[in-house]
Protein backbone atom coordinates (compact mmCIF):
# COMPACT_ATOMS: atom_id res chain seq x y z
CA UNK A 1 -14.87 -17.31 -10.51
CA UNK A 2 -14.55 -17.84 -6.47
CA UNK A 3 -15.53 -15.27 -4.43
CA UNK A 4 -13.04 -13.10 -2.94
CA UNK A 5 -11.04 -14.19 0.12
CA UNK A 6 -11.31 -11.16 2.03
CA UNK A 7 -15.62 -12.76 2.51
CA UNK A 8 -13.58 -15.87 4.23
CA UNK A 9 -11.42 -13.74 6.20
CA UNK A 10 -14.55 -11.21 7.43
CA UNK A 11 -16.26 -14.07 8.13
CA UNK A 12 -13.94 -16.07 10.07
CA UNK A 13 -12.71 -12.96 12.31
CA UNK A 14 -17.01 -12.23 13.06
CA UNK A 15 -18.10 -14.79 13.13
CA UNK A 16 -20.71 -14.87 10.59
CA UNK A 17 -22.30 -17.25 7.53
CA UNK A 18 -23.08 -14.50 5.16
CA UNK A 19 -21.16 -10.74 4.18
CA UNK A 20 -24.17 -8.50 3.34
CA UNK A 21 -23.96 -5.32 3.00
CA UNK A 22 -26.26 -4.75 6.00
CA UNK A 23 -23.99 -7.14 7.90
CA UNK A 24 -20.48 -5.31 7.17
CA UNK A 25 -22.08 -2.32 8.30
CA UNK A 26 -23.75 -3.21 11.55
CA UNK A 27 -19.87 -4.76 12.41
CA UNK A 28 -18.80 -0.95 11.62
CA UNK A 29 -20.92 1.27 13.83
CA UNK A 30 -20.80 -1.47 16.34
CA UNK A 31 -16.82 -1.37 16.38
CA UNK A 32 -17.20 2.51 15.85
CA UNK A 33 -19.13 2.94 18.68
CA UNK A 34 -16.94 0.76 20.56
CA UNK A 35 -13.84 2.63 19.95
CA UNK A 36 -15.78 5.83 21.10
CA UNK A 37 -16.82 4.66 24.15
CA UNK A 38 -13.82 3.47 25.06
CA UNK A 39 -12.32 7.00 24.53
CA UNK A 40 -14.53 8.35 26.57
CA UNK A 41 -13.79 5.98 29.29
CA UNK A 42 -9.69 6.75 29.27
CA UNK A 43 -10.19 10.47 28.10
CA UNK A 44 -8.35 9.56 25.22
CA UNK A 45 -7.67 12.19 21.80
CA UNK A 46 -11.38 11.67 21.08
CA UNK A 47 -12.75 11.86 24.18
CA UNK A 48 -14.61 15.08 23.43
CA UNK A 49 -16.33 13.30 20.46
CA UNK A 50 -20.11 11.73 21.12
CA UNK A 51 -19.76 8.49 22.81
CA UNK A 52 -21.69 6.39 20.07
CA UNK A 53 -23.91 7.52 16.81
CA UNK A 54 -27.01 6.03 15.62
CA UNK A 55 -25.87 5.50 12.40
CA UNK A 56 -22.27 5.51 10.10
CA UNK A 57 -23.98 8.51 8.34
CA UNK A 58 -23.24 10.51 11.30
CA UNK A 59 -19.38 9.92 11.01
CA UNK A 60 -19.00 12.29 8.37
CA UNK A 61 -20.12 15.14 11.19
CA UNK A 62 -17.05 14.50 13.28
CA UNK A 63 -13.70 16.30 12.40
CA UNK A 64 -10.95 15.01 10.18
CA UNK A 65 -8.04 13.31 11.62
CA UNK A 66 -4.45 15.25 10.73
CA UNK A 67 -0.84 13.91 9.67
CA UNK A 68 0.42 16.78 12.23
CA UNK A 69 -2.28 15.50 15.12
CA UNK A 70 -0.97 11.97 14.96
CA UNK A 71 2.42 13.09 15.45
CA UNK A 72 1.62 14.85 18.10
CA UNK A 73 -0.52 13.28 20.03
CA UNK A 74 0.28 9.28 20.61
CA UNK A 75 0.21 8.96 23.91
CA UNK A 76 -3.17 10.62 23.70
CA UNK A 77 -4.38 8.30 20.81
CA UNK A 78 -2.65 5.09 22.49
CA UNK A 79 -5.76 3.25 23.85
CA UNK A 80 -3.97 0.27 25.38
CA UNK A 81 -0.97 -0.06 28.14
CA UNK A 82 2.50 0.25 27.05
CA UNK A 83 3.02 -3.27 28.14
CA UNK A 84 0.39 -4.64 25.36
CA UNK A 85 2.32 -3.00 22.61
CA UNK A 86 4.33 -5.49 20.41
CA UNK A 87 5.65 -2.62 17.13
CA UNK A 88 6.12 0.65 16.61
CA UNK A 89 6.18 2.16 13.16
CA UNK A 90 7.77 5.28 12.49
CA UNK A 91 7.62 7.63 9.60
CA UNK A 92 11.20 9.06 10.66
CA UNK A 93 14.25 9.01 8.12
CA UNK A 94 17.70 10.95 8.49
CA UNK A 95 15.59 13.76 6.69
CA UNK A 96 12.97 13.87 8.57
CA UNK A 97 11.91 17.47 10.05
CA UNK A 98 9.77 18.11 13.22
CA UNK A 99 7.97 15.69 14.92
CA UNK A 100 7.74 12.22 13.58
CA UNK A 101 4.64 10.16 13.24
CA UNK A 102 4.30 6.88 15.11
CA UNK A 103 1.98 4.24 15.53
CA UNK A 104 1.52 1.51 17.70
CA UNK A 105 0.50 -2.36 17.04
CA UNK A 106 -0.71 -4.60 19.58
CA UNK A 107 0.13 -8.31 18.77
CA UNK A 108 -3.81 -8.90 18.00
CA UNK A 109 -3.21 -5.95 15.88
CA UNK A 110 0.06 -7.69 13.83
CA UNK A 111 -2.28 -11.11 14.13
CA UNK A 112 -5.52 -9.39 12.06
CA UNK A 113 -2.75 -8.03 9.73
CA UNK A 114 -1.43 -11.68 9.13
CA UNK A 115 -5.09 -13.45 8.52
CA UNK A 116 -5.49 -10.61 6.00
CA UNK A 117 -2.18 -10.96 4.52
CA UNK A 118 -3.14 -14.69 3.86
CA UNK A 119 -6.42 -13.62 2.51
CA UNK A 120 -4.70 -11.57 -0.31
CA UNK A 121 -2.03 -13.62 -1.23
CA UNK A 122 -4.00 -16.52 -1.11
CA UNK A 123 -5.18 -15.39 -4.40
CA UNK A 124 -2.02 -15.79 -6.09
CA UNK A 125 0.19 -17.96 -3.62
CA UNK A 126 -0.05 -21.91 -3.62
CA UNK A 127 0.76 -24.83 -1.41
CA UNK A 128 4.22 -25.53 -2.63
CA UNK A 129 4.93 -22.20 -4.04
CA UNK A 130 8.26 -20.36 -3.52
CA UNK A 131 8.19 -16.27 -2.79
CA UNK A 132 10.50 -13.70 -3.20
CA UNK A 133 9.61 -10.99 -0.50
CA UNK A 134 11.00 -8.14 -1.78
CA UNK A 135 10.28 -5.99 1.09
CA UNK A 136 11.77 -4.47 4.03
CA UNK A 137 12.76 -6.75 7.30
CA UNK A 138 13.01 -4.78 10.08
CA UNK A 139 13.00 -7.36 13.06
CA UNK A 140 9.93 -8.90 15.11
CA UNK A 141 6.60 -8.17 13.42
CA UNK A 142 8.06 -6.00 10.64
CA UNK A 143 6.18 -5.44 7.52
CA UNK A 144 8.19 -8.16 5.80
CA UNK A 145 8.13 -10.76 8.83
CA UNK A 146 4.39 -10.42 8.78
CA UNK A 147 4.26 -11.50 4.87
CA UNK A 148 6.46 -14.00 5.47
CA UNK A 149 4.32 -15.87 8.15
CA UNK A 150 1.32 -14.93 6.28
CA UNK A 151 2.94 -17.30 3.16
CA UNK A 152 4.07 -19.72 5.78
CA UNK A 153 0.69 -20.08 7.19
CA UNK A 154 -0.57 -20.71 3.30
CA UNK A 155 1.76 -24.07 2.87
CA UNK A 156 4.08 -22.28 0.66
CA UNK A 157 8.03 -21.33 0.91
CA UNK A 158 9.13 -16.95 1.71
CA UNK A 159 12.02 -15.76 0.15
CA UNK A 160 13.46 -13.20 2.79
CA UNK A 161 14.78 -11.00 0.27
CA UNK A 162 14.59 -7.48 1.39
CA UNK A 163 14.97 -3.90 -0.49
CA UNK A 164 18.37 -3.52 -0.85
CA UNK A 165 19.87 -6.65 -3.57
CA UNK A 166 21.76 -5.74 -6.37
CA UNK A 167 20.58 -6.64 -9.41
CA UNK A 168 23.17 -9.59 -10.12
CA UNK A 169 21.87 -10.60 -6.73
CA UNK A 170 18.45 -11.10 -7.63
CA UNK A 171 19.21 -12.66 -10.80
CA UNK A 172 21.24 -15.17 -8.90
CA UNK A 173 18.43 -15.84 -6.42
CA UNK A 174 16.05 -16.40 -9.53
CA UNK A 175 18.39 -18.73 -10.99
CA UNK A 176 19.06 -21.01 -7.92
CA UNK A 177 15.55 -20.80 -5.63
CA UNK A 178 13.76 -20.40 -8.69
CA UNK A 179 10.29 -19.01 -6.99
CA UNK A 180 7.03 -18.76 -8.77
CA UNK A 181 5.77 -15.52 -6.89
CA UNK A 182 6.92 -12.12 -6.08
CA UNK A 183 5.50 -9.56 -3.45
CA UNK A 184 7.40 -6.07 -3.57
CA UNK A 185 6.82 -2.91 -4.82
CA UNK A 186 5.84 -2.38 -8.74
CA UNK A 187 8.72 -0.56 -10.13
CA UNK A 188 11.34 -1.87 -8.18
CA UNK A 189 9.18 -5.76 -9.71
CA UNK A 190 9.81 -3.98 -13.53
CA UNK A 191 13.12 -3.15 -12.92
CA UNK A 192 14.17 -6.28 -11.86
CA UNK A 193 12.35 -8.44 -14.72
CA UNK A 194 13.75 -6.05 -17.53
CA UNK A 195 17.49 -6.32 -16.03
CA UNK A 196 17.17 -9.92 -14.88
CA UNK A 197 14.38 -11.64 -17.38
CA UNK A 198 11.22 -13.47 -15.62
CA UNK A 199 12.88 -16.84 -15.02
CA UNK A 200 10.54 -18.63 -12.97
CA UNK A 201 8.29 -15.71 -11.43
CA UNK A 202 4.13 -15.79 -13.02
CA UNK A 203 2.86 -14.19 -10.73
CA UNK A 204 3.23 -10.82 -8.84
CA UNK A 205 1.35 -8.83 -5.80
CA UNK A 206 2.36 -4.83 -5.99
CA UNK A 207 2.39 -2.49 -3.23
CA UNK A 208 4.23 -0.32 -1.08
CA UNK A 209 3.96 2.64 -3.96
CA UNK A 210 1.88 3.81 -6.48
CA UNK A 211 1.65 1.73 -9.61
CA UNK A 212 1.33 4.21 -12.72
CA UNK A 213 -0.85 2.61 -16.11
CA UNK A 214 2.88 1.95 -18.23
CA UNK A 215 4.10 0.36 -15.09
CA UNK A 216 0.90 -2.02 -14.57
CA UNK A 217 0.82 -2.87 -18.37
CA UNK A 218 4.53 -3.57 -18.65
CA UNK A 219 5.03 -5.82 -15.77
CA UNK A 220 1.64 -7.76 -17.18
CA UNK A 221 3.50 -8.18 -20.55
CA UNK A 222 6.77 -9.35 -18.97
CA UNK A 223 4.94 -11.63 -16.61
CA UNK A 224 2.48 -12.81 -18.86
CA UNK A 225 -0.30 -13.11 -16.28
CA UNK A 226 -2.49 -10.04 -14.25
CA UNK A 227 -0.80 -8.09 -11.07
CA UNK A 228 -2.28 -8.52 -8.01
CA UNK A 229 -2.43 -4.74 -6.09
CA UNK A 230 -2.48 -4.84 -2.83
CA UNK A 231 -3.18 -1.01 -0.49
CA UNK A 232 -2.28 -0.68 2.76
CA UNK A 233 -0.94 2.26 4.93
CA UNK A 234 0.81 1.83 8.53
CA UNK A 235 -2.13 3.74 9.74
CA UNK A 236 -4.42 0.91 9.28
CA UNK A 237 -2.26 -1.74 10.33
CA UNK A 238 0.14 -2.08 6.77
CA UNK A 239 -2.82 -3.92 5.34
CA UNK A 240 -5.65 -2.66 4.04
CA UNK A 241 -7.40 -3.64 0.46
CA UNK A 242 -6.84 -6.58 -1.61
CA UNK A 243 -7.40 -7.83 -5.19
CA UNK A 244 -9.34 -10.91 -5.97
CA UNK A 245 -9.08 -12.74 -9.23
CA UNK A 246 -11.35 -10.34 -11.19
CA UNK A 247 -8.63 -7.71 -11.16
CA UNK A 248 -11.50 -5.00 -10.23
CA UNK A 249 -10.70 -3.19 -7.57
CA UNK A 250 -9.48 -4.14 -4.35
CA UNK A 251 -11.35 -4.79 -1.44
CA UNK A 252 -11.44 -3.04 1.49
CA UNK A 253 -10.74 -4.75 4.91
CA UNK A 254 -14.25 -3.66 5.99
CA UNK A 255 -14.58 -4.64 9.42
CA UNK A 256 -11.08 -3.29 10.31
CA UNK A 257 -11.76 0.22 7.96
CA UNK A 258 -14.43 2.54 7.11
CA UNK A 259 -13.45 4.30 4.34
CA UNK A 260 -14.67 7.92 3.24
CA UNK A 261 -13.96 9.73 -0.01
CA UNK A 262 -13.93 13.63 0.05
CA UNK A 263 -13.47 16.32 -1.87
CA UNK A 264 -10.77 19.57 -0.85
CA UNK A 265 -14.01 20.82 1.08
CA UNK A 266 -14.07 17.89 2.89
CA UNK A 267 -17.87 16.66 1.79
CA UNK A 268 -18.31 13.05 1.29
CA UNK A 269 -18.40 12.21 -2.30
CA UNK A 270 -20.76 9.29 -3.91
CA UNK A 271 -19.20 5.74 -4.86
CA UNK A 272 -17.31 6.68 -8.54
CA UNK A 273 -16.27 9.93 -7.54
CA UNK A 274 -12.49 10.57 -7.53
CA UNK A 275 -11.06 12.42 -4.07
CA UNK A 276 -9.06 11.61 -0.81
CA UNK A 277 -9.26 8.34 0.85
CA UNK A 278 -10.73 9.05 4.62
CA UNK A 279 -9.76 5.96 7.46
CA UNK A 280 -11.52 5.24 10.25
CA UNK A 281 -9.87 2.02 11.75
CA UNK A 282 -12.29 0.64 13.63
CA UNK A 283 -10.17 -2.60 14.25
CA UNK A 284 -7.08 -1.52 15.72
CA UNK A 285 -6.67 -2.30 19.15
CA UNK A 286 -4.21 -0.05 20.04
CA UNK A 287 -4.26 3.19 18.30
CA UNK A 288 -7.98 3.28 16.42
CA UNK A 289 -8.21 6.42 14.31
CA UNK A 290 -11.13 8.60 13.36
CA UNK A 291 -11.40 10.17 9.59
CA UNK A 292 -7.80 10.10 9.28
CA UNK A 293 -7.15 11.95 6.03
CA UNK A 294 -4.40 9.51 3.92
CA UNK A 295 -3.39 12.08 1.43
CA UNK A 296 -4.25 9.39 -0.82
CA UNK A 297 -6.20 10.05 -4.11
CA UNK A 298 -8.95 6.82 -4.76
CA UNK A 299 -12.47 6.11 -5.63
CA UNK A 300 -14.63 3.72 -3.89
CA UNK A 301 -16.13 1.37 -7.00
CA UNK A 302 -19.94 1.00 -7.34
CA UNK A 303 -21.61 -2.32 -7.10
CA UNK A 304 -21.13 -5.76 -6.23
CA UNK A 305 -17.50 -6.95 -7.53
CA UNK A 306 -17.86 -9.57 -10.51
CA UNK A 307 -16.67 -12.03 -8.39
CA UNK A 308 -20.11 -11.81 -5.98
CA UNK A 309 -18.10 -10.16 -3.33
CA UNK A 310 -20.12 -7.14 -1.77
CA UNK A 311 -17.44 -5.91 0.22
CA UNK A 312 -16.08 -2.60 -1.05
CA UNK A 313 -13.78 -1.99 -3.66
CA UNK A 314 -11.10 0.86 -3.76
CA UNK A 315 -9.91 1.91 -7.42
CA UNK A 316 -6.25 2.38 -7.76
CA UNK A 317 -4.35 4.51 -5.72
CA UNK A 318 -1.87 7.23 -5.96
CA UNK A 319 -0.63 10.03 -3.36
CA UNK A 320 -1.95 13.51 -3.91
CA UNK A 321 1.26 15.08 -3.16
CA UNK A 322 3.27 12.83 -5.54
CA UNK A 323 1.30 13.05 -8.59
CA UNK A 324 3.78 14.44 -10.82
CA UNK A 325 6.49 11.59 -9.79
CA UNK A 326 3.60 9.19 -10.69
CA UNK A 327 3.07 11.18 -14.34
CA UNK A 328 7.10 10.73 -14.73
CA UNK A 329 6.90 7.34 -14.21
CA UNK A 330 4.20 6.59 -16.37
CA UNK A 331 5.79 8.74 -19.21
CA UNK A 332 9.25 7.16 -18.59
CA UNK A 333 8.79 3.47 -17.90
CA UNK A 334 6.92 2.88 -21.00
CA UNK A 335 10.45 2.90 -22.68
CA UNK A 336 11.46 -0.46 -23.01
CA UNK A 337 15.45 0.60 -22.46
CA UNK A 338 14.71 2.02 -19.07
CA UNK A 339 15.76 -0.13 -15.94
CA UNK A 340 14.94 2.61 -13.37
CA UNK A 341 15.44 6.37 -12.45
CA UNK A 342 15.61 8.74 -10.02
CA UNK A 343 14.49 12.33 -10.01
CA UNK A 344 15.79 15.88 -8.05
CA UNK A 345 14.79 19.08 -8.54
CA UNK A 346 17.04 21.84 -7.85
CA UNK A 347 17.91 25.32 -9.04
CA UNK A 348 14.76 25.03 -11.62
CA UNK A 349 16.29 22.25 -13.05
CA UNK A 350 15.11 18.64 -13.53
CA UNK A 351 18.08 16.19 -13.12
CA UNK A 352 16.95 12.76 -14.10
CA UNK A 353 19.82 9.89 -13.39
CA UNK A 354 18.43 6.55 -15.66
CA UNK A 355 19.85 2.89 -15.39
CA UNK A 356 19.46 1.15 -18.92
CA UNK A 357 19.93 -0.77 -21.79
CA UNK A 358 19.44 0.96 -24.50
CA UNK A 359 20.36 4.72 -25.37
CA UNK A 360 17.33 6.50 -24.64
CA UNK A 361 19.02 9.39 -23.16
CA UNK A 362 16.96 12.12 -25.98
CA UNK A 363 13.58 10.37 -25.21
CA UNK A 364 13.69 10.50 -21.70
CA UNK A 365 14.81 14.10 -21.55
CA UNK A 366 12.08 15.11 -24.39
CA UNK A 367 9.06 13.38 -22.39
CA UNK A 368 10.30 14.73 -19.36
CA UNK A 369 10.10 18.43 -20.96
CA UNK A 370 6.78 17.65 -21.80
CA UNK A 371 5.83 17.20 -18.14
CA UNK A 372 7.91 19.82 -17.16
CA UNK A 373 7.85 23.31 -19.30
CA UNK A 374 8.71 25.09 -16.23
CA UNK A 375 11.85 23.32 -15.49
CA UNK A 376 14.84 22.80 -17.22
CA UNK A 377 15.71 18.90 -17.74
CA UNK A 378 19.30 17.02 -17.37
CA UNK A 379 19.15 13.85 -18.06
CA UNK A 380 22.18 11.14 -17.12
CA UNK A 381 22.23 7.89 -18.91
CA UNK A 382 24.62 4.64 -18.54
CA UNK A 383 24.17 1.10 -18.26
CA UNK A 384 22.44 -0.71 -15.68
CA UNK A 385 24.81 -3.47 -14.35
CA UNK A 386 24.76 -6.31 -11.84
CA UNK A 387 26.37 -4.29 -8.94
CA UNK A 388 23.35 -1.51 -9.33
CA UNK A 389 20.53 -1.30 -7.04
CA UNK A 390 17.05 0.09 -7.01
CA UNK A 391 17.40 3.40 -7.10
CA UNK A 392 14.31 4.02 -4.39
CA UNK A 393 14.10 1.64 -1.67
CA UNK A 394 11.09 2.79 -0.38
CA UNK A 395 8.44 5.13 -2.12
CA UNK A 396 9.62 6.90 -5.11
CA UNK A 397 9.44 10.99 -4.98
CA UNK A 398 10.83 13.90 -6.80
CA UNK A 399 13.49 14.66 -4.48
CA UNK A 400 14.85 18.51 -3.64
CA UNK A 401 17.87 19.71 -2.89
């Protein structure tokens, strides 16, 4: 088994022989240090912070970073001039309330993000291979424009695909490009190969959105090969972990991230321990971050990786505020008649619209009761057809009225 490519892709950006342990953390209070001297010098967000530590075990005595700070405080956290930045990601939507969150990419930023992009689908991607990249495209370093140079830059051919294909559409592209590979988010990847069939696709990296146990298993059995996760947030640069052919874990971009797991006290919990994923992004140029607190539920995995990597592992990932959309999924999905689904609550009630094949109207309302004693549950069933689209273009949420 070869060692991860996320060693290659450490190695190459520090210019090292060897990732140790000792090594990857040296590179982290180094860069950490870095980033809080450089605060200090502009008077930036964190100025008030020390202006190094002696050791990463001091990090966990410096405050948490907030989802309400970052919104309202870029121009505080921007550490660069306006004229070096080359993207702006926004969490805004047409429903969005209060202040958005933004953050800002240099092009060394979108640059790191592409060599680690490489690294991860390297894995799974080949010289010669043709993938679908069904992501979003949103213009000029874009989360999908930087996947698609990443598989450029590994010999092979992108499929610019997008979010927003029908299902006939799809088919039709697996039918005439016929590509090997698929990059997208998981559900949206299950949907498609129940409505559509496999064709030509073996082999699949997941992100973007949680990936729930009936989801994983399903899309394995459809496939016929192992998914490839992927984690990354736009807080640390839309890439941040990824899987190596052991399929245990996903490794942590180390010398961009030090990761933290606490507890709702906020202590640090031990490698194994279940809590929320902490980011300090040591790497980013532009807008570095301090124990920003993800939301994110995770476990750092103990030991070296079976592959001989020692770089650190994060278990599988789901949102602490979405669980129960995660637990609907995973109850619904292992139906074999269900395309996809979407979920509002309103009123008390649980109104579940399905796309299918089958008529598993009864089953999805009784599991759904299951989950939900509180609620009442409506469930509307008809068949998916080629004119349908994914029901979620982006992550997938009870919704409210």
């Amino acid at each position: 088994m070869k060692t991860s490519r996320i060693d290659e892709y450490i190695r190459r950006q520090e210019n090292i022989t060897q990732v140790t342990r000792q090594e990857l953390e040296r590179i982290q209070l180094d860069k950490l240090n870095a980033v809080l001297e450089r605060e200090k010098l502009r008077g930036g967000f964190y100025a008030g912070l020390p202006g190094r530590l002696d050791s990463l075990g001091e990090l966990a005595k410096l405050p948490f970073t907030t989802d309400e700070e970052l919104a309202h405080n870029a121009a505080r956290l921007l550490l660069v001039s306006q004229a070096d930045i080359r993207r702006v990601l926004s969490d805004a939507t047409s429903g969005t309330t209060g202040t958005a969150k933004r953050v800002f990419y240099t092009e060394g930023d979108c640059r790191s993000t592409v060599e680690l992009f490489m690294a991860g689908l390297g894995e799974l991607v080949h010289e010669g291979s043709v993938t679908m990249i069904c992501m979003p495209f949103s213009g000029p370093f874009g989360l999908g424009e930087l996947i698609a140079e990443a598989i450029e830059g590994l010999g092979a051919r992108p499929l610019k695909t997008g979010v927003s294909k029908s299902y006939g559409e799809l088919r039709d592209i697996l039918e005439r490009e016929r590509p090997d590979t698929f990059v997208g988010m998981p559900v949206q990847l299950l949907s498609m190969l129940r409505y559509c069939g496999r064709g030509s696709l073996r082999r699949a990296l997941v992100s973007g959105d949680a990936c729930p146990a009936s989801v994983t298993a399903e899309c394995e059995r459809l496939l016929g090969t192992r998914l490839f996760p992927h984690y990354g947030s736009r807080e640390m640069g839309l890439g941040g972990a990824v899987c190596c052919e052991a399929h245990e874990g996903m490794h942590l971009r180390e010398n961009h991230v030090i990761a933290e797991i606490t507890d709702a006290e906020g202590r640090v919990l031990p490698a194994g321990e279940f809590g929320e994923l902490v980011i300090t992004t040591v790497g980013m140029e532009a807008m570095p971050l301090i124990r920003y607190r993800t939301g994110d539920r995770a476990r750092i995995l103990p030991g070296r990786c079976p592959c001989g990597s020692e770089v650190l592992r994060l278990d599988s990932l789901s949102r602490l505020a979405g669980a129960k959309m995660q637990e609907l999924d995973d109850a619904l999905f292992s139906l074999g008649g269900l395309v996809d689904f979407s979920a509002v609550e309103c009123g008390g009630e649980l109104r579940i619209s399905a796309l299918g094949t089958a008529d598993i109207a009864g089953e999805l309302k009784k599991r759904a009761e299951q989950l939900f004693p509180e609620l009442s549950v409506a469930v509307s069933l008809r068949a998916a057809r080629d004119t349908d689209k994914a029901l979620y273009s982006g992550k997938r949420i009870i919704k409210t009225c």
